[in-house]
N, C-alpha and C. Protein backbone atom coordinates (compact mmCIF):
# COMPACT_ATOMS: atom_id res chain seq x y z
N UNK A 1 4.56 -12.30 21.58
CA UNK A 1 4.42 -12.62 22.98
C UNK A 1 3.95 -11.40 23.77
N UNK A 2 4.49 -10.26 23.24
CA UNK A 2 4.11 -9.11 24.06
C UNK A 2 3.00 -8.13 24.03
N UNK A 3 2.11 -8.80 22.71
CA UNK A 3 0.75 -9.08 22.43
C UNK A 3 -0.32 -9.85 23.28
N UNK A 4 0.49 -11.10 23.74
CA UNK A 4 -0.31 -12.05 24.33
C UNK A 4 -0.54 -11.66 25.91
N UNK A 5 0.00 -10.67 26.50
CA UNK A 5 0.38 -9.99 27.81
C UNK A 5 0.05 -8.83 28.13
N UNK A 6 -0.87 -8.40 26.59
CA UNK A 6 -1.42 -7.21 26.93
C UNK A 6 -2.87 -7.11 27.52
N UNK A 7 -2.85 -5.77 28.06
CA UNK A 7 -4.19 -5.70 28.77
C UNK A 7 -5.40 -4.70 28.19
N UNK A 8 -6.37 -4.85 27.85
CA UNK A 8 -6.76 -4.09 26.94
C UNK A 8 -7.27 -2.43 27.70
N UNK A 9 -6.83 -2.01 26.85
CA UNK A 9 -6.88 -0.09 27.50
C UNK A 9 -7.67 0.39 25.86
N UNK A 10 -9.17 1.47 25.81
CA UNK A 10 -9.83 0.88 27.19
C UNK A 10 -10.46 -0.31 27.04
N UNK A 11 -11.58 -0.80 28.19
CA UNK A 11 -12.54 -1.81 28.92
C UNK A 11 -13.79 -1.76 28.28
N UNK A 12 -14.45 -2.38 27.42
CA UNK A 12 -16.05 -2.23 27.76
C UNK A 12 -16.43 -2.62 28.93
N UNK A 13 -17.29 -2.26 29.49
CA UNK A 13 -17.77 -2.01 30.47
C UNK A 13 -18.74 -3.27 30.76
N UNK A 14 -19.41 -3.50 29.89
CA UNK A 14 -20.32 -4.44 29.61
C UNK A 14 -19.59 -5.77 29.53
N UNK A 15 -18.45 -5.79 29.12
CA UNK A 15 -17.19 -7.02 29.23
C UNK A 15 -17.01 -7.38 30.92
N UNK A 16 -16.59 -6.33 30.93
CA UNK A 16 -15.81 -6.13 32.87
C UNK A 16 -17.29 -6.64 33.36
N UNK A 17 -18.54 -6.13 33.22
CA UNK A 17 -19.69 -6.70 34.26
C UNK A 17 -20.43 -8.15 34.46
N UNK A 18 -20.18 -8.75 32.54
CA UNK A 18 -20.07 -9.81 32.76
C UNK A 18 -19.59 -10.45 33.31
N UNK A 19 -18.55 -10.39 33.13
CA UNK A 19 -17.44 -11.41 33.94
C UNK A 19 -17.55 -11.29 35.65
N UNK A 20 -17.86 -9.54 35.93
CA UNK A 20 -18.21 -9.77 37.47
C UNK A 20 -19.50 -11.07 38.23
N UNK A 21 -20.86 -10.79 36.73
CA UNK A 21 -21.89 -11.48 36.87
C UNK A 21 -21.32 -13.35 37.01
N UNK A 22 -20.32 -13.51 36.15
CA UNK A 22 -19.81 -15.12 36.31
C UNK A 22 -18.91 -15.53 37.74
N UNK A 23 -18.17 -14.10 38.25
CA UNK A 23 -17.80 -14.80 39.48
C UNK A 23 -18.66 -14.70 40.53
N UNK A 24 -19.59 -13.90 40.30
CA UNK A 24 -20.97 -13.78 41.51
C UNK A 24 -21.29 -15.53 41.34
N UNK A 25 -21.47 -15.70 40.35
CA UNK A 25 -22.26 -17.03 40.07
C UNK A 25 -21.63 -18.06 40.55
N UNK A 26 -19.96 -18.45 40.48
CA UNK A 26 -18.85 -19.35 40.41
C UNK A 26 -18.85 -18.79 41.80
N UNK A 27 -18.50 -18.15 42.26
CA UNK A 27 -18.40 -18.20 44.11
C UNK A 27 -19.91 -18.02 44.44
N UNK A 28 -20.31 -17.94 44.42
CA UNK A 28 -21.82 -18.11 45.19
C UNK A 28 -22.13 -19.71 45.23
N UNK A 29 -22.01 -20.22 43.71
CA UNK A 29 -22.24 -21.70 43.57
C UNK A 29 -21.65 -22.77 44.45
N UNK A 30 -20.29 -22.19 44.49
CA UNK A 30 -19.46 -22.86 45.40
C UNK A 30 -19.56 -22.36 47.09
N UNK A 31 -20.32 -21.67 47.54
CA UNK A 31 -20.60 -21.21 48.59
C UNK A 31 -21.68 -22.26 49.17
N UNK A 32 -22.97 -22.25 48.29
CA UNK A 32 -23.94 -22.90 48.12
C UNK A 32 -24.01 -24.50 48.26
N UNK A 33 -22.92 -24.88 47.40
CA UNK A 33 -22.76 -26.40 47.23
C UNK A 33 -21.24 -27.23 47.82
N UNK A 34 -20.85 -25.45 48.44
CA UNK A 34 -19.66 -26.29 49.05
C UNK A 34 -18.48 -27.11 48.06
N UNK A 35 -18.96 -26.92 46.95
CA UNK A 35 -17.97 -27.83 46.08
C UNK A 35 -16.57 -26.35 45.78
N UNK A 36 -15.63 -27.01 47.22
CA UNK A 36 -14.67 -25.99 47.08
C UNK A 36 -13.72 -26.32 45.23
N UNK A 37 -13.73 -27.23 44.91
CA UNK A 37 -13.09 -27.54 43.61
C UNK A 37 -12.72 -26.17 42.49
N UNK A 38 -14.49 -25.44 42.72
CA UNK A 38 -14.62 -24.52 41.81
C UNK A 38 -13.63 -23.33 42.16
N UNK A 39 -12.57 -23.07 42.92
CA UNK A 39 -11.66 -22.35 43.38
C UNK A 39 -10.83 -22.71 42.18
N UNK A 40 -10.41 -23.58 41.57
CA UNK A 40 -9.42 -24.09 40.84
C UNK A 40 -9.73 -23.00 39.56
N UNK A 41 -10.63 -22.81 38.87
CA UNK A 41 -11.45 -22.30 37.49
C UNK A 41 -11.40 -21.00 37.61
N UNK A 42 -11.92 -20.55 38.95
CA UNK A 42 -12.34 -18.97 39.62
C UNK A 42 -10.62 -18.78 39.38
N UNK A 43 -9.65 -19.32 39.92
CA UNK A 43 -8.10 -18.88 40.22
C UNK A 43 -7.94 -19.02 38.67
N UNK A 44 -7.91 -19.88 38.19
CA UNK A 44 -7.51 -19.48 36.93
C UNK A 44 -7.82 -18.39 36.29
N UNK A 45 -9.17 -17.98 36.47
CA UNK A 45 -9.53 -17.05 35.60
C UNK A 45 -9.41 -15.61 35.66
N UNK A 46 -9.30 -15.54 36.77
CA UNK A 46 -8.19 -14.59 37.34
C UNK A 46 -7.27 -13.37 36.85
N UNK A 47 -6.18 -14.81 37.38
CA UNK A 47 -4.55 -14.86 36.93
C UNK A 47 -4.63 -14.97 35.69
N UNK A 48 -5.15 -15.51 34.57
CA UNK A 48 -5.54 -15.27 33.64
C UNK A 48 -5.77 -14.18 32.75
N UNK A 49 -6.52 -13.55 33.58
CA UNK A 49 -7.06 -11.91 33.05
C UNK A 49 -6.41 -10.80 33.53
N UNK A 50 -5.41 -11.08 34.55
CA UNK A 50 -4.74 -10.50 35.37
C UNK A 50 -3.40 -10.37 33.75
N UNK A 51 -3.11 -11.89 33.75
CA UNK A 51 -1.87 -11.58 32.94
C UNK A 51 -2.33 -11.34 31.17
N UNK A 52 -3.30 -11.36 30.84
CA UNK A 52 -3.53 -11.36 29.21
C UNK A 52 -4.82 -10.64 29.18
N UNK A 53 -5.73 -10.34 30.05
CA UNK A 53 -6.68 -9.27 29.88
C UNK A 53 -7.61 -11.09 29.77
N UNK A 54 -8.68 -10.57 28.70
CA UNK A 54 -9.54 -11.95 28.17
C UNK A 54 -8.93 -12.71 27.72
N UNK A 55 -7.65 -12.88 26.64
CA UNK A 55 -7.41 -13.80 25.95
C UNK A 55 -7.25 -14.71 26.33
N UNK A 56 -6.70 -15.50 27.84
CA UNK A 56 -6.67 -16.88 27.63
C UNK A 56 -7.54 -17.31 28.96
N UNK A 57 -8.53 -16.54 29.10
CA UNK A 57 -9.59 -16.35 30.35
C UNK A 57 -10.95 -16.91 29.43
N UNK A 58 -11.46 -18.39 30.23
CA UNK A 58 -12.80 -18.39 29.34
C UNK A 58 -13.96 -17.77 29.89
N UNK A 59 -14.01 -17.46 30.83
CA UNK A 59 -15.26 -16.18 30.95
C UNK A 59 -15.33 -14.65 30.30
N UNK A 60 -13.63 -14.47 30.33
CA UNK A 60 -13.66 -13.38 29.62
C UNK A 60 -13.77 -13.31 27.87
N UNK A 61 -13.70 -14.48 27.48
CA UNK A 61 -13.65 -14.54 26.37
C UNK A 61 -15.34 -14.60 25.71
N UNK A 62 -16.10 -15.10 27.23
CA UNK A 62 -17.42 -15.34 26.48
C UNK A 62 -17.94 -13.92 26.84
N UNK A 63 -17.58 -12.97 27.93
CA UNK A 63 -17.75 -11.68 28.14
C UNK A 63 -17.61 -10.72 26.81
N UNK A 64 -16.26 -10.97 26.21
CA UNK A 64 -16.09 -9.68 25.19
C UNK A 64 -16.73 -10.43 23.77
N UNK A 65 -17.04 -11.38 23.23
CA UNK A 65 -17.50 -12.06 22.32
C UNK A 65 -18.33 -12.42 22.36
N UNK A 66 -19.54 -12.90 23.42
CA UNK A 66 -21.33 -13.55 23.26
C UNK A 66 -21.53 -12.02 24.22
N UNK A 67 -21.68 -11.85 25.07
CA UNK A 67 -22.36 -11.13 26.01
C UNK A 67 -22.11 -9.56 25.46
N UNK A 68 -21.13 -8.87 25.97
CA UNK A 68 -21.20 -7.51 26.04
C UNK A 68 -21.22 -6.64 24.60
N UNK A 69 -21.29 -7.63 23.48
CA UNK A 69 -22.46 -6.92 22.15
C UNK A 69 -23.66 -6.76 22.32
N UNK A 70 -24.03 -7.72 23.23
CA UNK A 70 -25.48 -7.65 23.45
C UNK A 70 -26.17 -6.88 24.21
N UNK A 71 -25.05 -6.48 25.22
CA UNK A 71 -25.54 -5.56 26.30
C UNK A 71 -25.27 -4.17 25.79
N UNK A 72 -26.05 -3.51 25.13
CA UNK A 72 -26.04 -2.52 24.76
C UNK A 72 -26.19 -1.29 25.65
N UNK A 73 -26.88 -1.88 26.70
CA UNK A 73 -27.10 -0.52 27.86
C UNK A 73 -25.96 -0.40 28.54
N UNK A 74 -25.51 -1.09 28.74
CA UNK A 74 -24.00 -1.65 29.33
C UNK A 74 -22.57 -0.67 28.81
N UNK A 75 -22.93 -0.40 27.33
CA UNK A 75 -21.47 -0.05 26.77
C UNK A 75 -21.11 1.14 27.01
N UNK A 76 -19.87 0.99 27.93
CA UNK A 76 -19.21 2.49 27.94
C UNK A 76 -17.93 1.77 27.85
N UNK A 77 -17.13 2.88 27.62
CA UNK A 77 -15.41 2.19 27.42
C UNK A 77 -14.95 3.04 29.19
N UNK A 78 -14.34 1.81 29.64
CA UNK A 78 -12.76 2.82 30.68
C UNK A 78 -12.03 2.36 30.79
N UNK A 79 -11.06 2.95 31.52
CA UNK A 79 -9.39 2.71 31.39
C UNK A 79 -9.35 1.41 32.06
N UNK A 80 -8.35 0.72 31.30
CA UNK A 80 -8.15 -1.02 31.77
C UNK A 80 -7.43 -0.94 32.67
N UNK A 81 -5.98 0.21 33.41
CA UNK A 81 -5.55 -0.37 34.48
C UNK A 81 -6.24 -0.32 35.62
N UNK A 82 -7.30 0.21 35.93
CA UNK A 82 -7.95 -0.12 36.82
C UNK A 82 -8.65 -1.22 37.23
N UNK A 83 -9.24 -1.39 35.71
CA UNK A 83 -9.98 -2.91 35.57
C UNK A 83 -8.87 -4.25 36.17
N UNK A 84 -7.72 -3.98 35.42
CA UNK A 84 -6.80 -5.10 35.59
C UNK A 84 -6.24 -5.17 37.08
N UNK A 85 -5.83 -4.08 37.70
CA UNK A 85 -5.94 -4.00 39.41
C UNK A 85 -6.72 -4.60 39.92
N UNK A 86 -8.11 -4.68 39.54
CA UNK A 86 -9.86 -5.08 40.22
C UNK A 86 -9.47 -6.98 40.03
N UNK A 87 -8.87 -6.77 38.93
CA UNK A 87 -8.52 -8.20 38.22
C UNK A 87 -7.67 -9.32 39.57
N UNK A 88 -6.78 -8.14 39.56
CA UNK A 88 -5.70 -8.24 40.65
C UNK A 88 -6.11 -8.75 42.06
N UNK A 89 -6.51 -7.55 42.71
CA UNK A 89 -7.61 -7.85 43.79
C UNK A 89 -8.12 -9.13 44.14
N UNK A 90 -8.92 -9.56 42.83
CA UNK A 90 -9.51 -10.72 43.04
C UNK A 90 -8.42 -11.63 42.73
N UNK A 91 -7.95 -11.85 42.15
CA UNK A 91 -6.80 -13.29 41.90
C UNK A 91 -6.17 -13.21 43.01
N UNK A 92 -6.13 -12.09 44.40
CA UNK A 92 -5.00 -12.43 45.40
C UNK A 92 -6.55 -12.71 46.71
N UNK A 93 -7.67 -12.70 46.40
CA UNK A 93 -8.75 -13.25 47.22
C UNK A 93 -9.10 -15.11 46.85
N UNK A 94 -8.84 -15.25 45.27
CA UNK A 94 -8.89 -16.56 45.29
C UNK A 94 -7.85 -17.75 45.44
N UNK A 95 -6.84 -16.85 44.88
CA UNK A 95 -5.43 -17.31 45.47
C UNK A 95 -5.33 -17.87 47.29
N UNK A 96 -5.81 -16.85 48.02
CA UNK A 96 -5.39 -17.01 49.16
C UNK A 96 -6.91 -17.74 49.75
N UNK A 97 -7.82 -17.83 49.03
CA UNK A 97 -9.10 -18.94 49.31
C UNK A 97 -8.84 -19.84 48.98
N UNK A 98 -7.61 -20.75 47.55
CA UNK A 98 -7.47 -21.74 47.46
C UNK A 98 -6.41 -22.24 48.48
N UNK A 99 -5.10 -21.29 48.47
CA UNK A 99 -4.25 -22.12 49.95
C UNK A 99 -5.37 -22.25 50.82
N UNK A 100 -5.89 -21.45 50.95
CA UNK A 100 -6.44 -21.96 52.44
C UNK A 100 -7.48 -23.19 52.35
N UNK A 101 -8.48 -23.75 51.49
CA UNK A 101 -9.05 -25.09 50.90
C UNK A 101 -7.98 -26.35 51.11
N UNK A 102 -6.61 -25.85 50.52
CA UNK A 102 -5.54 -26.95 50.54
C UNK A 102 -5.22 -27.28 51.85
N UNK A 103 -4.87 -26.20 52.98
CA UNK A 103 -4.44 -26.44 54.17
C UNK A 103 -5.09 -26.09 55.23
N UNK A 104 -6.30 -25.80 55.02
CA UNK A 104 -7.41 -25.53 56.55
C UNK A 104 -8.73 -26.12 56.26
N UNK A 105 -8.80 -26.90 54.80
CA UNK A 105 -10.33 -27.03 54.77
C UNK A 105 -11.45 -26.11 54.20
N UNK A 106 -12.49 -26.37 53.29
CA UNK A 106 -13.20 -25.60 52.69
C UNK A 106 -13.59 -24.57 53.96
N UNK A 107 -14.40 -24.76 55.39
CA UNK A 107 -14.69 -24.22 56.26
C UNK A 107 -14.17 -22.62 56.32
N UNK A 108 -12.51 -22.70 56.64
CA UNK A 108 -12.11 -21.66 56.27
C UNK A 108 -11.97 -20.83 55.32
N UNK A 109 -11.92 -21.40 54.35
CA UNK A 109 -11.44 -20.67 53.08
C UNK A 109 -12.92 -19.69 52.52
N UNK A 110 -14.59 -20.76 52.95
CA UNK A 110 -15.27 -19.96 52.44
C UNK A 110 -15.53 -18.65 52.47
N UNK A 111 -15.00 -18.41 53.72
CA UNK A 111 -14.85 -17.20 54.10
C UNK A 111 -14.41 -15.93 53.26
N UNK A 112 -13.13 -16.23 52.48
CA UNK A 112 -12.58 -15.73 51.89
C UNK A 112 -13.51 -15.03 50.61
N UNK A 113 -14.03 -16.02 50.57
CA UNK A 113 -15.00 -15.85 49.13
C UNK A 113 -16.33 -14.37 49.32
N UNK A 114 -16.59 -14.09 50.16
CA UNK A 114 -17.54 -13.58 50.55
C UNK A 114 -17.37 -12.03 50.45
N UNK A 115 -15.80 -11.73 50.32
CA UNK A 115 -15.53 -10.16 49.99
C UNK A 115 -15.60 -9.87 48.51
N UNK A 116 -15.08 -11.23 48.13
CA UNK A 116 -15.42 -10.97 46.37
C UNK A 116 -16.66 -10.87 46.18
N UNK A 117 -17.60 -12.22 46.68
CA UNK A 117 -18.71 -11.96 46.21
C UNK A 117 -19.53 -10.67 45.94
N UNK A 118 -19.36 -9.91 47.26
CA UNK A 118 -19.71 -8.43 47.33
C UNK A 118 -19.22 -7.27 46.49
N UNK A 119 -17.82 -7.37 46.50
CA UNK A 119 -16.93 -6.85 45.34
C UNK A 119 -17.27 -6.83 44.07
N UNK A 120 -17.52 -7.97 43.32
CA UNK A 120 -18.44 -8.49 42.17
C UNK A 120 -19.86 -8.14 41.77
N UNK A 121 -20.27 -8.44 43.17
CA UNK A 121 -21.90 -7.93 43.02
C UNK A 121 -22.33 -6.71 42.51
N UNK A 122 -21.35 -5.49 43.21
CA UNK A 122 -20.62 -4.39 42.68
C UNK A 122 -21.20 -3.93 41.85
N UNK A 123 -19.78 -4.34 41.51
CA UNK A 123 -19.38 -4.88 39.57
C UNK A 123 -20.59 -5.30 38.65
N UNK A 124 -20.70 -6.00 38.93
CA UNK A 124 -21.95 -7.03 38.16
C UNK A 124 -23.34 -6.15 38.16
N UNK A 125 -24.00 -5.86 39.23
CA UNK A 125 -25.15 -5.45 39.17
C UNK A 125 -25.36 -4.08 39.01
N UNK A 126 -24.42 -3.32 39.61
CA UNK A 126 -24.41 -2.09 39.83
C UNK A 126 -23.44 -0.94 39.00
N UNK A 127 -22.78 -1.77 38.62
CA UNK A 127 -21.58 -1.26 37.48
C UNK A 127 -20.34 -0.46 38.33
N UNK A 128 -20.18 -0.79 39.69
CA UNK A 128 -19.29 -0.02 41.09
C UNK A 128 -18.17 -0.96 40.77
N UNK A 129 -17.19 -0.54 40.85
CA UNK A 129 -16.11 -1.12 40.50
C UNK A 129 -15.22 -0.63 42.04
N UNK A 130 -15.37 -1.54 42.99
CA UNK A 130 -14.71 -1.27 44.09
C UNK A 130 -12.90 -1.64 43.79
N UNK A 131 -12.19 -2.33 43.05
CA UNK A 131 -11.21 -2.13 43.05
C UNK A 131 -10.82 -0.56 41.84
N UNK A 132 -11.65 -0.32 40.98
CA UNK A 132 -11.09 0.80 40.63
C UNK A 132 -11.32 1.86 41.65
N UNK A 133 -12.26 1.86 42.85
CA UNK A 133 -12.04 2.78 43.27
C UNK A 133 -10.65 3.12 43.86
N UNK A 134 -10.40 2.02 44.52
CA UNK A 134 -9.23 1.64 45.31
C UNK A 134 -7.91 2.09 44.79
N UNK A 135 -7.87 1.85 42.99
CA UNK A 135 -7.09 2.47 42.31
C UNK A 135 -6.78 3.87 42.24
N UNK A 136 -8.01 4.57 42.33
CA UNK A 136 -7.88 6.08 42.50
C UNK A 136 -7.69 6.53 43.64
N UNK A 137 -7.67 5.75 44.85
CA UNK A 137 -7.27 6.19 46.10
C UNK A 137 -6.17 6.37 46.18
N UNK A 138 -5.39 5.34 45.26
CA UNK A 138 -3.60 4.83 45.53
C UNK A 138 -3.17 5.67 44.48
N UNK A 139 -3.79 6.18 43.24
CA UNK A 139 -3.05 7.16 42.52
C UNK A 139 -3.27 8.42 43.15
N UNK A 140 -4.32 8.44 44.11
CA UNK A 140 -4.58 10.44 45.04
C UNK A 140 -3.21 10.20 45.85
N UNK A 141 -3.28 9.00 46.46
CA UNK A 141 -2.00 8.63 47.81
C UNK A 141 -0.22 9.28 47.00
N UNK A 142 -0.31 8.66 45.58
CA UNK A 142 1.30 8.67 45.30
C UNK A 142 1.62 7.20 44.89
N UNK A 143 0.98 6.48 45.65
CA UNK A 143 1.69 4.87 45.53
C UNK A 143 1.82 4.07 44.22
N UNK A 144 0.33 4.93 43.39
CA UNK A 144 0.44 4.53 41.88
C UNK A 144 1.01 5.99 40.75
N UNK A 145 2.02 5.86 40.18
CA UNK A 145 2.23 7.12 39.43
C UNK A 145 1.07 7.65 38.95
N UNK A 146 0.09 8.78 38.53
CA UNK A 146 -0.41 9.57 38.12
C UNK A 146 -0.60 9.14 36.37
N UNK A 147 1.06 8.56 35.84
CA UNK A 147 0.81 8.46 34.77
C UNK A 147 0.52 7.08 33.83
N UNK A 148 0.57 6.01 34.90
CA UNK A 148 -0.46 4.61 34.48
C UNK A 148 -2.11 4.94 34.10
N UNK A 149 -2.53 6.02 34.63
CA UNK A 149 -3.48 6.23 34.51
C UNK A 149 -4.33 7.72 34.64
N UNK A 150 -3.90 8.68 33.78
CA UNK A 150 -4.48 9.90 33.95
C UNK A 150 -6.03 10.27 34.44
N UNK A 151 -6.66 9.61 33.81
CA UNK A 151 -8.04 10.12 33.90
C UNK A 151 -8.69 9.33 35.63
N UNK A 152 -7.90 8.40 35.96
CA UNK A 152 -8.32 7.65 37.00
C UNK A 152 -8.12 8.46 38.44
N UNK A 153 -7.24 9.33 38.05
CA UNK A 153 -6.82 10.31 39.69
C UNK A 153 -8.57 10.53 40.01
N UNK A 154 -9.32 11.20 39.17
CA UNK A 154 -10.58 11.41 39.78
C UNK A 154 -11.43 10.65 39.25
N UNK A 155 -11.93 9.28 39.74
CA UNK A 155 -12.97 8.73 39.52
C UNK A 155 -14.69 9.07 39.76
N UNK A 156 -14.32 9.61 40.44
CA UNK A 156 -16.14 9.69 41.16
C UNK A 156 -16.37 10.74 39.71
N UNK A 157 -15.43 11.98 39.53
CA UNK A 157 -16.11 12.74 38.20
C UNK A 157 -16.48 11.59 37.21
N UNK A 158 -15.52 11.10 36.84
CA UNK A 158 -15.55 10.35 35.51
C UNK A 158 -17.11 9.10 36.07
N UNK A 159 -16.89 8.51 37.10
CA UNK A 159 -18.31 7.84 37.20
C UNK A 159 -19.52 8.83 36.77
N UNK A 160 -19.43 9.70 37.63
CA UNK A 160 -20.55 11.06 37.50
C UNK A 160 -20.78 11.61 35.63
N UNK A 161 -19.93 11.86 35.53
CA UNK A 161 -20.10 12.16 34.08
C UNK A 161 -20.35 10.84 33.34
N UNK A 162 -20.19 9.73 33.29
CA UNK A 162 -20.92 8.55 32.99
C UNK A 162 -22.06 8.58 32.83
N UNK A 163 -22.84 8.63 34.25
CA UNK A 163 -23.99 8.63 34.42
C UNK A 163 -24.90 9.84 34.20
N UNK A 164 -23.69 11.03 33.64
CA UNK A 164 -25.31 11.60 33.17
C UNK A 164 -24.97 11.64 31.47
N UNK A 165 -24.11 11.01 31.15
CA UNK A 165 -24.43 10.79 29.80
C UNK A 165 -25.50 9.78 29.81
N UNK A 166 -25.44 8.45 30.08
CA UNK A 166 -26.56 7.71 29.90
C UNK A 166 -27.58 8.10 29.88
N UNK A 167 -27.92 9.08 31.34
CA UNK A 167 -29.03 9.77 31.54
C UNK A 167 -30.01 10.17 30.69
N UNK A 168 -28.66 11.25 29.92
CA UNK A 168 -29.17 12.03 28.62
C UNK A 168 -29.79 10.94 27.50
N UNK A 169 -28.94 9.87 27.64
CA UNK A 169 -29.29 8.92 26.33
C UNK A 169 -30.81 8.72 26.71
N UNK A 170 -31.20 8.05 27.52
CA UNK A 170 -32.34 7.82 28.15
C UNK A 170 -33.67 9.10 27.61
């Protein structure tokens, strides 16, 4: 069981962007077509990944298994509690977009959708992981111990040194 609850440390990278690329798609779609329903799938998938990483998430499952082998430009590994925070983030944006579908009407709720989308887009296109940044703000602050996540106190290096490894690959 305490297998099934784990979160994977680290992330491919190429995993995490897919999956940003499917909720760009799943809230945009539902932006588009108004079919608030798709809140139901988006929340699951979530809370889902929130509590088991990919395993019982089907986007994430098609993320770490069809997609991010393939994305070879894509692959870098990082630390999952950040990822799983980002995870977080979003399950308490669709969470609080589906109450609000239930008791104010799609009208309101689309609203909601529109910080993820951006959040994601991020993620997805750009490889910016706005909730990990957020993470390293709250481990500079104190609010997250230092030792959930060592290497995360300074993100912008670790982005930076990312990018000029690729560089070099290039």
């Amino acid at each position: 069981m305490k297998k099934l609850f784990a979160f994977p440390n680290p992330v491919n990278d190429a995993a995490a962007r897919t999956v940003a690329l499917g909720v760009v798609t799943m809230s945009v779609l539902a932006l588009v077509t108004s079919w608030a329903w798709i809140l139901i799938p988006l929340t699951y998938g979530f809370l889902a990944r929130v509590a088991t990483g990919p395993t019982l998430s089907p986007l994430g499952q098609f993320a770490t298994r069809v997609s991010a082998p393939r994305l070879i430009a894509w692959q870098k590994f990082v630390p999952g509690p950040p990822k799983r925070f980002a995870q977080a983030v979003g399950a308490a944006f669709t969470v609080a977009a589906t109450i609000t579908w239930l008791s104010a009407g799609w009208g309101a709720a689309r609203w909601i959708l529109i910080p993820l989308v951006i959040a994601a887009s991020l993620e997805g296109f750009l490889g910016y992981c706005l909730g990990c940044t957020m993470f390293g703000w709250l481990i500079r602050a104190g609010v997250i111990p230092d030792s959930i996540c060592v290497e995360c106190g300074d993100l912008f290096k670790r982005y930076t040194a990312a990018d000029d490894r690729a560089n070099s690959d290039n």
